[in-house]
PDB file of N, CA and C in Angstrom:
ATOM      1  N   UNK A   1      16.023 -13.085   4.058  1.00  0.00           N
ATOM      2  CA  UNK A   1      15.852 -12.039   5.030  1.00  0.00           C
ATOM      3  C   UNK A   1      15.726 -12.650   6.419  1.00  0.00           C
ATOM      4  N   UNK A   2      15.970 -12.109   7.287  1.00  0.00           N
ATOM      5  CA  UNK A   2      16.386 -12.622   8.843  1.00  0.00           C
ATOM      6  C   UNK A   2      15.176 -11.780   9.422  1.00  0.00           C
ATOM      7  N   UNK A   3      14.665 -12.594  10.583  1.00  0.00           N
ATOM      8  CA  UNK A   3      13.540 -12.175  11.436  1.00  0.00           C
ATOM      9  C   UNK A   3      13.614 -10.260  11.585  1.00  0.00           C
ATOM     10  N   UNK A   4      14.935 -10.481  12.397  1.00  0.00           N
ATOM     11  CA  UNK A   4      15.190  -9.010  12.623  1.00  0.00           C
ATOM     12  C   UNK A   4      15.138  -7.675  11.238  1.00  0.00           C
ATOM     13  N   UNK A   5      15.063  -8.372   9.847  1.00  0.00           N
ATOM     14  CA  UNK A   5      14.830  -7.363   9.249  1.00  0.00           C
ATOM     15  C   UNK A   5      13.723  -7.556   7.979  1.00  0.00           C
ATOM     16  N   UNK A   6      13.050  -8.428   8.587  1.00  0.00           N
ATOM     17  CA  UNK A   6      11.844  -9.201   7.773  1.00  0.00           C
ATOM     18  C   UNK A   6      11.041  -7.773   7.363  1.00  0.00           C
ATOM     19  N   UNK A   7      10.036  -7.597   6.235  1.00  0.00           N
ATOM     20  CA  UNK A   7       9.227  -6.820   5.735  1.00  0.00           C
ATOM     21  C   UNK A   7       8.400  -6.396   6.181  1.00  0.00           C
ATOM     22  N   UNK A   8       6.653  -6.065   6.285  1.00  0.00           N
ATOM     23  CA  UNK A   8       5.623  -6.571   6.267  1.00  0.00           C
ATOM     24  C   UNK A   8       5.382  -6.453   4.921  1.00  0.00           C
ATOM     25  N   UNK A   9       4.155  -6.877   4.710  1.00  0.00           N
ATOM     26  CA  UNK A   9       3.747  -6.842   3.297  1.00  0.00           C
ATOM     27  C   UNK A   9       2.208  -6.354   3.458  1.00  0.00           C
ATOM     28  N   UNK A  10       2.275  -5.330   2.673  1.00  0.00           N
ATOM     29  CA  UNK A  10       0.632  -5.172   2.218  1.00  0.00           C
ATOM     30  C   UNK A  10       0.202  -5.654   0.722  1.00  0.00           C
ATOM     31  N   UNK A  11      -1.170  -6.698   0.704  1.00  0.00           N
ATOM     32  CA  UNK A  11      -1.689  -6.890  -0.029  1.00  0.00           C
ATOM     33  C   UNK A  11      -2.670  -5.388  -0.631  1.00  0.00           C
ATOM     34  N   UNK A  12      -2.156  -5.271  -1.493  1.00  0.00           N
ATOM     35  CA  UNK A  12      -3.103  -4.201  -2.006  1.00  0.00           C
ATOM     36  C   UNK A  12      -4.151  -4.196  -3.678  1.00  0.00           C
ATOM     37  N   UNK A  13      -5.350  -3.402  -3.947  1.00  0.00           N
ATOM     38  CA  UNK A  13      -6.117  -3.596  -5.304  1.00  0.00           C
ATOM     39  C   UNK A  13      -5.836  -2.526  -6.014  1.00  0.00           C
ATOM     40  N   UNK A  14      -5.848  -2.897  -7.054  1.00  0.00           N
ATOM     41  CA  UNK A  14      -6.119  -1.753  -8.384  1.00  0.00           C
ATOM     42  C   UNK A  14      -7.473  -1.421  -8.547  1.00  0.00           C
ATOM     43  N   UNK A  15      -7.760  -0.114  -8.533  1.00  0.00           N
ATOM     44  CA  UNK A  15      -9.138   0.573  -8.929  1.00  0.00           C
ATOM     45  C   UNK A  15      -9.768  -0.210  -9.737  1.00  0.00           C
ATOM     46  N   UNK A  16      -9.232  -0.072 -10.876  1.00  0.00           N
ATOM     47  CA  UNK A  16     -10.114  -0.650 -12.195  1.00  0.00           C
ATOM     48  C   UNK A  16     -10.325  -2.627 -11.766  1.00  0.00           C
ATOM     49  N   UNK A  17      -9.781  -3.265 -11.241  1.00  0.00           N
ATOM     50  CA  UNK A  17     -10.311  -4.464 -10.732  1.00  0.00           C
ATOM     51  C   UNK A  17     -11.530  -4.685 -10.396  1.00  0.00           C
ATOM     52  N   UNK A  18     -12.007  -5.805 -11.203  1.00  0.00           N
ATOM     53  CA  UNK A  18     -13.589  -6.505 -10.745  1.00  0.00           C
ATOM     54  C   UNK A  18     -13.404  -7.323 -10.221  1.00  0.00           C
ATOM     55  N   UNK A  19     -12.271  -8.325 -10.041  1.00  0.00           N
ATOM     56  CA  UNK A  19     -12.396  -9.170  -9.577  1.00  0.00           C
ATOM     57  C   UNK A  19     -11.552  -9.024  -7.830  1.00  0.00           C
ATOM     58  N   UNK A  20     -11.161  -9.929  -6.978  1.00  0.00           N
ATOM     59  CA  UNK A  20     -10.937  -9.960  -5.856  1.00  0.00           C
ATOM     60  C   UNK A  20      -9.219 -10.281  -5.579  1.00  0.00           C
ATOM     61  N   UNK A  21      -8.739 -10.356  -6.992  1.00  0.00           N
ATOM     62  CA  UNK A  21      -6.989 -10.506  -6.837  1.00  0.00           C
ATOM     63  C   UNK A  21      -6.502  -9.025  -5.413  1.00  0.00           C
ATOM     64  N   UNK A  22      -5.501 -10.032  -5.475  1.00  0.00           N
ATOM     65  CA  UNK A  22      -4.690  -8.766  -4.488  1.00  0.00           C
ATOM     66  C   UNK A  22      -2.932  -9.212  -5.278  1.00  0.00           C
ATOM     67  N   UNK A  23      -2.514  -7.996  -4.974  1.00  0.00           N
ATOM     68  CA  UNK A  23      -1.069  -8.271  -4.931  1.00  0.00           C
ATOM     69  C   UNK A  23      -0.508  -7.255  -3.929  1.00  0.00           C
ATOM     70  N   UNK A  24       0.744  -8.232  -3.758  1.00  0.00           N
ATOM     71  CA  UNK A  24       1.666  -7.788  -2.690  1.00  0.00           C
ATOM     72  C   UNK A  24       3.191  -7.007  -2.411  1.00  0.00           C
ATOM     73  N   UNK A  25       2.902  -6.099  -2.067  1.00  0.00           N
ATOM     74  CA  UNK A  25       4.039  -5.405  -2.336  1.00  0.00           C
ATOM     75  C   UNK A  25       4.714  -5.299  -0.614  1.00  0.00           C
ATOM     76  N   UNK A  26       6.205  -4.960  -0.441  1.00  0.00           N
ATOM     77  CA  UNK A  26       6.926  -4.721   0.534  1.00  0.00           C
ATOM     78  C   UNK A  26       6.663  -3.552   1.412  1.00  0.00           C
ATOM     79  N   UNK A  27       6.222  -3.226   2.508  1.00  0.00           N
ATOM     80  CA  UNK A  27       6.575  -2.108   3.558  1.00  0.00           C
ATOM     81  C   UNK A  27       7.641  -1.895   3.776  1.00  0.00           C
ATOM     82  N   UNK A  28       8.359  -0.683   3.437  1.00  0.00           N
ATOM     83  CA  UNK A  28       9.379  -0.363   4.176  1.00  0.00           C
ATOM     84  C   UNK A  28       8.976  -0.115   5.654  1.00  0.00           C
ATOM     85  N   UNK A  29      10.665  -0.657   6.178  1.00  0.00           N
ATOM     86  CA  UNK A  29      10.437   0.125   7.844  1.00  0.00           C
ATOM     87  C   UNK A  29       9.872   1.171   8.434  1.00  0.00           C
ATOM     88  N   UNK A  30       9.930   2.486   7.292  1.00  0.00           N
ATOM     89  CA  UNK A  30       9.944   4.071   7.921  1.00  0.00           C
ATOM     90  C   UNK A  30       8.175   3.762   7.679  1.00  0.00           C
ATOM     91  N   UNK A  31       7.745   3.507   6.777  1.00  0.00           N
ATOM     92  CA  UNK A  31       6.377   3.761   6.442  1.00  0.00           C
ATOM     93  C   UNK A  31       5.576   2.497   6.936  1.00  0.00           C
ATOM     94  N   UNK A  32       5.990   1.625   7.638  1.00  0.00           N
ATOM     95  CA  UNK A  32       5.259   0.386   8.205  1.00  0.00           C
ATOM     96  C   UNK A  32       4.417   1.367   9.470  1.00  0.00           C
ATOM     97  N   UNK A  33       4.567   2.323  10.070  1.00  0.00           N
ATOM     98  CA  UNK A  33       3.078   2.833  11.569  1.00  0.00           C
ATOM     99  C   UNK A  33       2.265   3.427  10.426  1.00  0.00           C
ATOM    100  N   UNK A  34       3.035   3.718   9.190  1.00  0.00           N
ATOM    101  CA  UNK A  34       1.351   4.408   8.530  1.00  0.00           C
ATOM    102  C   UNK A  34       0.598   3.759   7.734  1.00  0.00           C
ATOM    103  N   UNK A  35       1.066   2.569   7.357  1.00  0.00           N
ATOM    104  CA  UNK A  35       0.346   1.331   6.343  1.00  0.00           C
ATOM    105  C   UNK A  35      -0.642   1.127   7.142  1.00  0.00           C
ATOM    106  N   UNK A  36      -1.619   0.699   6.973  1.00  0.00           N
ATOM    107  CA  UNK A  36      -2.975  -0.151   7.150  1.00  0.00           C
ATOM    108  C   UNK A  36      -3.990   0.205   6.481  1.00  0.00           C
ATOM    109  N   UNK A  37      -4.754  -0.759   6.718  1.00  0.00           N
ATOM    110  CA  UNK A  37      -5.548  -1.350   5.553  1.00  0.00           C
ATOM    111  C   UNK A  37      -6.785  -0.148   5.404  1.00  0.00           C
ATOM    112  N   UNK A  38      -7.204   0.246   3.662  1.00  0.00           N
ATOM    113  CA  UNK A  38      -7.997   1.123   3.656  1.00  0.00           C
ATOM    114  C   UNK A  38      -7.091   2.785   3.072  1.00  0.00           C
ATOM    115  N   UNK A  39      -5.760   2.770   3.428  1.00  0.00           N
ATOM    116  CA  UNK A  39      -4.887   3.784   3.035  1.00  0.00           C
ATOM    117  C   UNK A  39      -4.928   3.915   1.550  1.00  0.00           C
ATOM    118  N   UNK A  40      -4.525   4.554   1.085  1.00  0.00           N
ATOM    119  CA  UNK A  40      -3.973   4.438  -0.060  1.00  0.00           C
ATOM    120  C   UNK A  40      -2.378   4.821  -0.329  1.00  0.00           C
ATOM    121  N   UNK A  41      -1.806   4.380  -1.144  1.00  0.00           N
ATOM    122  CA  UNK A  41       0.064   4.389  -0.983  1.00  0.00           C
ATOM    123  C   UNK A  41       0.418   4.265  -2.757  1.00  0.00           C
ATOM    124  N   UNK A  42       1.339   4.688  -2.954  1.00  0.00           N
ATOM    125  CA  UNK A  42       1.713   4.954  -4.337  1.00  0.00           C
ATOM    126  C   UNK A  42       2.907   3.486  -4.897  1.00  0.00           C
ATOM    127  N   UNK A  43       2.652   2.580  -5.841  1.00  0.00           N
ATOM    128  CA  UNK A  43       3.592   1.306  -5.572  1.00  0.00           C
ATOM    129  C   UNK A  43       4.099   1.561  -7.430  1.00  0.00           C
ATOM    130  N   UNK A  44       5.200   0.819  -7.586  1.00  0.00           N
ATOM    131  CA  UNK A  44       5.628   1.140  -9.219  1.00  0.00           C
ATOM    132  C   UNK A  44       4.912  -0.285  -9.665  1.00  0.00           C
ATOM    133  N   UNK A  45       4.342  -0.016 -10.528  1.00  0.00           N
ATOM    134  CA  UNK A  45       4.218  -0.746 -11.916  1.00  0.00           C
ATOM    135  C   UNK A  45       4.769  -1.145 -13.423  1.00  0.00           C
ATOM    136  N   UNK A  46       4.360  -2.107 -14.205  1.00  0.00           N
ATOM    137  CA  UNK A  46       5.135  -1.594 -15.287  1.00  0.00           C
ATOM    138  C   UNK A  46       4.753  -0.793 -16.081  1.00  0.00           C
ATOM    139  N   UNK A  47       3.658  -0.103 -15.905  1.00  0.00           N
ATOM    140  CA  UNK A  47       3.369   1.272 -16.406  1.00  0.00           C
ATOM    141  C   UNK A  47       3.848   2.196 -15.818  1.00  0.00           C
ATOM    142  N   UNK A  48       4.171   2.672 -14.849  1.00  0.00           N
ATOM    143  CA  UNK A  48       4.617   3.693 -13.615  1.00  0.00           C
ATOM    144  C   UNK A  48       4.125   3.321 -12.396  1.00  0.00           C
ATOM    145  N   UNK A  49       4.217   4.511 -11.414  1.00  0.00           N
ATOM    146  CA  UNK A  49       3.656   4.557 -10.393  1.00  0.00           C
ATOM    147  C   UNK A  49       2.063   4.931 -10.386  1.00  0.00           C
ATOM    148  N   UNK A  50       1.217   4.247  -9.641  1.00  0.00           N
ATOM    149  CA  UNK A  50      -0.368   4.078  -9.676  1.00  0.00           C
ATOM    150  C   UNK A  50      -0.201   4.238  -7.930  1.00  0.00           C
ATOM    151  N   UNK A  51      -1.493   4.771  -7.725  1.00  0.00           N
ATOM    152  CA  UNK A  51      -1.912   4.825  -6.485  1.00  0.00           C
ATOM    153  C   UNK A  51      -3.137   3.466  -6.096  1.00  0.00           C
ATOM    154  N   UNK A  52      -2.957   2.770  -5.011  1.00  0.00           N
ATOM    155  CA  UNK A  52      -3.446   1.593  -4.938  1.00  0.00           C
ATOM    156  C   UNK A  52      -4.155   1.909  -3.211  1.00  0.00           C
ATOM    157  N   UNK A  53      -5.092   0.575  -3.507  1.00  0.00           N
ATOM    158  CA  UNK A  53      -5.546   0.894  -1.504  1.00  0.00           C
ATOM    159  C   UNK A  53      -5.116  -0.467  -1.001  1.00  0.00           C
ATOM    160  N   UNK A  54      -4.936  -0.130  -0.049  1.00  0.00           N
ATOM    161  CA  UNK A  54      -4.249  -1.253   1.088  1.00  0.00           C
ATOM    162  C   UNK A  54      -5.575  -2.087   1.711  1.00  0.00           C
ATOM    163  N   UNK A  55      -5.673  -3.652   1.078  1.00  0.00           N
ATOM    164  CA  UNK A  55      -6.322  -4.098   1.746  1.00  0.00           C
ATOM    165  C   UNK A  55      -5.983  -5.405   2.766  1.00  0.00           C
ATOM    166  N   UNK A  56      -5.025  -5.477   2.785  1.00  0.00           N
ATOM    167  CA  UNK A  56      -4.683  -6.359   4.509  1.00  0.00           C
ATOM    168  C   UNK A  56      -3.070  -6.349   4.196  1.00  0.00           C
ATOM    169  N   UNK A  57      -2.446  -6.817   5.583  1.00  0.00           N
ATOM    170  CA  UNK A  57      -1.205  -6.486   5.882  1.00  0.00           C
ATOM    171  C   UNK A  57      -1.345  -7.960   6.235  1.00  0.00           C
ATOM    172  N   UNK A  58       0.136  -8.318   5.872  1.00  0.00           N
ATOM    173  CA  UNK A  58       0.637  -9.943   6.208  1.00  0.00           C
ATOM    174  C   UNK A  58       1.795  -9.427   6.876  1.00  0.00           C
ATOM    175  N   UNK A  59       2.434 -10.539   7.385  1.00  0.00           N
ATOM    176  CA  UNK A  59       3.726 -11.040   7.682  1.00  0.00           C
ATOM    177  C   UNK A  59       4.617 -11.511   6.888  1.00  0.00           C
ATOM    178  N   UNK A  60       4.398 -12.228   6.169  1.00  0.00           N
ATOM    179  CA  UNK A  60       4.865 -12.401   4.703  1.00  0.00           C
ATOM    180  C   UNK A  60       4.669 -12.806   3.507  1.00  0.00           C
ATOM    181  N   UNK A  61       5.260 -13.037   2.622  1.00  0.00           N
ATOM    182  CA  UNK A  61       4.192 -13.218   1.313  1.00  0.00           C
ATOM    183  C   UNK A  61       5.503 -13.611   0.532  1.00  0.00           C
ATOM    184  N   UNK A  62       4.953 -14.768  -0.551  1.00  0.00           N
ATOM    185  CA  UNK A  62       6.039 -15.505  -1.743  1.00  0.00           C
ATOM    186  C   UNK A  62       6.020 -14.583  -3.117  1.00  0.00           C
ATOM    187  N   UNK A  63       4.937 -13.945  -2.971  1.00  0.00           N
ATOM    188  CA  UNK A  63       4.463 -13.139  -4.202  1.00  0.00           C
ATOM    189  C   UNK A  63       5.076 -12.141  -3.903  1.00  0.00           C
ATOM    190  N   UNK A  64       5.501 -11.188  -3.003  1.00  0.00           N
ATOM    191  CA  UNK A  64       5.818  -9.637  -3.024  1.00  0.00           C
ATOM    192  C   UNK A  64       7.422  -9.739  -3.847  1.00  0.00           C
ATOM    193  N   UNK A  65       7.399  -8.837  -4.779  1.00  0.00           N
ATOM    194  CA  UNK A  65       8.812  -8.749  -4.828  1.00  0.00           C
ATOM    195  C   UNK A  65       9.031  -7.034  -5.322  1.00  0.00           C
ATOM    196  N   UNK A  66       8.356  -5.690  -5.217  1.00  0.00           N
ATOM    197  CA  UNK A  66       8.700  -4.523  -4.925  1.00  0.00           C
ATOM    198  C   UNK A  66       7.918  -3.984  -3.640  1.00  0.00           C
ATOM    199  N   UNK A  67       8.531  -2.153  -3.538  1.00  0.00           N
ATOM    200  CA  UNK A  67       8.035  -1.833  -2.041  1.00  0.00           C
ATOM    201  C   UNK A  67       6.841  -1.046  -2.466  1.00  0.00           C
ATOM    202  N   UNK A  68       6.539  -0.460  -1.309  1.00  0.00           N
ATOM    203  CA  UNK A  68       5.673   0.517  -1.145  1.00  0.00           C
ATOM    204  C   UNK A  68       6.506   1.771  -1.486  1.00  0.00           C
ATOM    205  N   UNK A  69       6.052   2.924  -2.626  1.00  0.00           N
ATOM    206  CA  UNK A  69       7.146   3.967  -2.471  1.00  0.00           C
ATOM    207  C   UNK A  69       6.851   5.478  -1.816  1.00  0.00           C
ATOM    208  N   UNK A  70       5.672   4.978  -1.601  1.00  0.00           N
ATOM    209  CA  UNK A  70       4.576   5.957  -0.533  1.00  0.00           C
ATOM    210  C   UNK A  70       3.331   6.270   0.123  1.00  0.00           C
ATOM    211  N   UNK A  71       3.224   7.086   0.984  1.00  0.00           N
ATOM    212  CA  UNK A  71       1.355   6.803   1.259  1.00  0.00           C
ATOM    213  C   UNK A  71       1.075   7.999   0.931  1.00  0.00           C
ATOM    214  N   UNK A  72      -0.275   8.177   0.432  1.00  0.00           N
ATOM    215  CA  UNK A  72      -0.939   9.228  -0.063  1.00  0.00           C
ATOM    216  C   UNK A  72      -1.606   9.778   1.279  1.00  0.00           C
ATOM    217  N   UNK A  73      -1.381  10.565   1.568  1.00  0.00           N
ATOM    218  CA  UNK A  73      -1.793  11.854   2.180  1.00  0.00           C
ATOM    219  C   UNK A  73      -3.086  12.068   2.205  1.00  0.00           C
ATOM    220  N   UNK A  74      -4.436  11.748   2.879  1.00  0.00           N
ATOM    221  CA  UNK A  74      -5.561  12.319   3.058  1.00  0.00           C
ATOM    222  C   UNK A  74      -5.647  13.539   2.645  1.00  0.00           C
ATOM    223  N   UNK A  75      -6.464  14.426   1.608  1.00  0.00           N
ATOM    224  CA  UNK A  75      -6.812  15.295   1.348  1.00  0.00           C
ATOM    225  C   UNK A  75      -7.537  15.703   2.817  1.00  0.00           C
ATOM    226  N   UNK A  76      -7.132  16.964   3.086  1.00  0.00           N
ATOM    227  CA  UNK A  76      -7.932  17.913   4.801  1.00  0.00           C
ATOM    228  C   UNK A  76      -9.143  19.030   4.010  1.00  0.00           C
ATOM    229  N   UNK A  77     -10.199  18.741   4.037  1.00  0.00           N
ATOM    230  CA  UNK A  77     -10.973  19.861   3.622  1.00  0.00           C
ATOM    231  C   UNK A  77     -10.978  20.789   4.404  1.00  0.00           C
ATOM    232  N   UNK A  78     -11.115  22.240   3.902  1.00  0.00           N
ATOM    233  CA  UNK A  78     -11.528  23.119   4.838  1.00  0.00           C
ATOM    234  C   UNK A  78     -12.605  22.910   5.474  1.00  0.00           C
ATOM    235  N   UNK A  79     -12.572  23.808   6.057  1.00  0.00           N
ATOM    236  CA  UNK A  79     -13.605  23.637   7.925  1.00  0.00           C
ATOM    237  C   UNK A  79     -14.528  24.532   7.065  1.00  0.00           C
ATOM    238  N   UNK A  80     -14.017  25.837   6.298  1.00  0.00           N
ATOM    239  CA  UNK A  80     -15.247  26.762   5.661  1.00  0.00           C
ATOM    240  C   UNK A  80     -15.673  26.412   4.426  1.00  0.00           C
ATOM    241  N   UNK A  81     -15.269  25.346   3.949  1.00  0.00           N
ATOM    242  CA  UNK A  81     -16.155  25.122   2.600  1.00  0.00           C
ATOM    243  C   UNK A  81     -16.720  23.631   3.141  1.00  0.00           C
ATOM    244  N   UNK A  82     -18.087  24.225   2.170  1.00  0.00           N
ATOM    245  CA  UNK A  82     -19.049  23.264   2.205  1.00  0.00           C
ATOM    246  C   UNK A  82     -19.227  22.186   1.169  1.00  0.00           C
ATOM    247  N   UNK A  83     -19.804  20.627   1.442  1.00  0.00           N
ATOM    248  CA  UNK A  83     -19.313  19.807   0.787  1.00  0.00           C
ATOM    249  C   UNK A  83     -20.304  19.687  -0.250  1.00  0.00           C
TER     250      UNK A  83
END
């Protein structure tokens, strides 16, 4: 890959993890202003797709080899219900 169309990469965790691994998956272009760290984004597995949280963004990485295939959407609570 050439500078001009280099990745970023977010390191991201699996819920069920105790320990401190990360793995790394690809940013696409379109969804690289909404990645950062703390998001959560939907990545394939070899089970399916799992929803994961984003915990740091690189420049690049030897380990990434799929993308990001989305970001999850903040749930908006209503303003009239109470929490």
């Amino acid at each position: 890959m050439t500078e001009a169309t280099a990745l970023l990469v977010a390191a991201v965790k699996f819920k069920w993890q105790k320990d401190d691994k990360t793995y790394d998956y690809f940013i696409p272009n379109g969804l690289a202003p909404l990645v950062e760290v703390g998001r959560k984004v939907v990545v394939e597995t070899a089970r399916g797709e799992t929803t994961v949280e984003v915990v740091s963004i690189k420049s690049e990485s030897e380990k990434a080899q799929k993308t990001i295939l989305r970001i999850v959407e903040p749930e908006v609570a209503d303003e009239g219900e109470k929490a």
